[in-house]
Protein backbone atom coordinates (compact mmCIF):
# COMPACT_ATOMS: atom_id res chain seq x y z
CA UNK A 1 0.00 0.00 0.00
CA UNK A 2 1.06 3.54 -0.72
CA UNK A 3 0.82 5.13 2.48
CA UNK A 4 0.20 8.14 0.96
CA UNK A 5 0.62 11.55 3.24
CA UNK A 6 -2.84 13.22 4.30
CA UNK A 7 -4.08 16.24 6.32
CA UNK A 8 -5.19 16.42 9.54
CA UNK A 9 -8.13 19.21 10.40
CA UNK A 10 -5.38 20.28 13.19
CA UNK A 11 -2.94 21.38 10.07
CA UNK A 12 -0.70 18.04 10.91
CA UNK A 13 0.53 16.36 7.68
CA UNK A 14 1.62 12.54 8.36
CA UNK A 15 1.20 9.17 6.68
CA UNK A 16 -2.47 7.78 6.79
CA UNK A 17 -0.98 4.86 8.98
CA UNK A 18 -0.53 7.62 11.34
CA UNK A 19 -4.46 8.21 11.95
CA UNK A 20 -5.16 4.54 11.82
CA UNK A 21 -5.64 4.13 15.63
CA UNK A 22 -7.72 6.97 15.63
CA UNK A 23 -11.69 5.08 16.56
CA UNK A 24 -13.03 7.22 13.54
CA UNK A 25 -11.43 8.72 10.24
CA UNK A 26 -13.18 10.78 7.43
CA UNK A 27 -10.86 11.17 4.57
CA UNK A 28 -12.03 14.09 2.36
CA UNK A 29 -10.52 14.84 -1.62
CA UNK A 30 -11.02 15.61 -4.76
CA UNK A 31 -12.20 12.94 -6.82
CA UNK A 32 -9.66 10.98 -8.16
CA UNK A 33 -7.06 11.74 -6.08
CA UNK A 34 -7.12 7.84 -4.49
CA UNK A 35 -8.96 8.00 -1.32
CA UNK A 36 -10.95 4.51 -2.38
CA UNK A 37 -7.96 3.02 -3.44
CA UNK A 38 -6.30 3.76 0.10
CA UNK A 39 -9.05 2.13 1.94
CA UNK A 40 -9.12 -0.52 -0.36
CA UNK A 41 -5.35 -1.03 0.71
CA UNK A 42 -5.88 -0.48 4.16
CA UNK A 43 -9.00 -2.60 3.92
CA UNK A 44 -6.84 -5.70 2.87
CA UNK A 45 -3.62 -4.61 4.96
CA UNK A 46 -5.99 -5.41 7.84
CA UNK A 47 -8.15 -7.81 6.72
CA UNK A 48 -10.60 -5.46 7.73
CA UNK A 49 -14.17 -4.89 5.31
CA UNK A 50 -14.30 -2.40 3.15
CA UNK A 51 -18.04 -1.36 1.66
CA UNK A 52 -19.58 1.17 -0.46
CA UNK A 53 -21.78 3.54 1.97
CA UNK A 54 -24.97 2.15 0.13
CA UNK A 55 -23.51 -1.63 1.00
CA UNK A 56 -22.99 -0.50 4.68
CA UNK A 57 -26.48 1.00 4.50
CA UNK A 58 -28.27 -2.57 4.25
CA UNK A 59 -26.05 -4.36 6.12
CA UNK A 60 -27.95 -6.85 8.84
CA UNK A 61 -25.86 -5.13 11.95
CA UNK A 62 -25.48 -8.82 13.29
CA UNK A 63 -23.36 -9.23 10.66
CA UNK A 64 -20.74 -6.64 11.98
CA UNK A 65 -18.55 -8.09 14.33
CA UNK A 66 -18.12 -5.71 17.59
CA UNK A 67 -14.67 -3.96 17.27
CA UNK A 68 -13.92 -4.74 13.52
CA UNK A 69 -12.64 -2.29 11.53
CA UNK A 70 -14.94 -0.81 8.75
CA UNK A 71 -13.48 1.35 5.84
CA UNK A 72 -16.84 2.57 4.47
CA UNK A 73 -16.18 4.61 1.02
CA UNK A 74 -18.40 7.17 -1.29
CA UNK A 75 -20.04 8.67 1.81
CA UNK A 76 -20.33 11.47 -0.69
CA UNK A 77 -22.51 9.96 -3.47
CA UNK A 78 -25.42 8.69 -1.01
CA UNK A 79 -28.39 10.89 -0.92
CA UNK A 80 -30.97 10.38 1.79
């Protein structure tokens, strides 16, 4: 995985490893510059799931383990 360098809304600039402890990220762009392919990445460097908003949407929660990991993507492109 490129562990591409990101933003943090404090002004901090670090790898996106850095934030991965963190219990919640939101990683904002422009399209196309790779923000699904990073959680896709991340998603498989932890064997974590990764899932399109509208996937996570009508997910059965008792299929969500309690403290997995969850890279949800295109939070952007779901209207309610």
């Amino acid at each position: 995985m490129a562990d591409r360098m990101v933003c943090a809304t404090d002004g901090t600039v670090a790898p996106f490893s850095t934030f991965q402890q963190d219990a919640c990220l939101v990683l904002l762009g422009d399209p196309g510059a790779g923000k699904s392919y990073l959680f896709e990445a991340a998603a498989r460097l932890e064997a974590a799931r990764f899932l399109q908003v509208r996937e996570f949407l009508a997910l059965n929660p008792a299929t969500i383990e309690p403290g997995s990991t969850l890279f949800i993507d295109a939070l952007d492109e779901y209207r309610v």
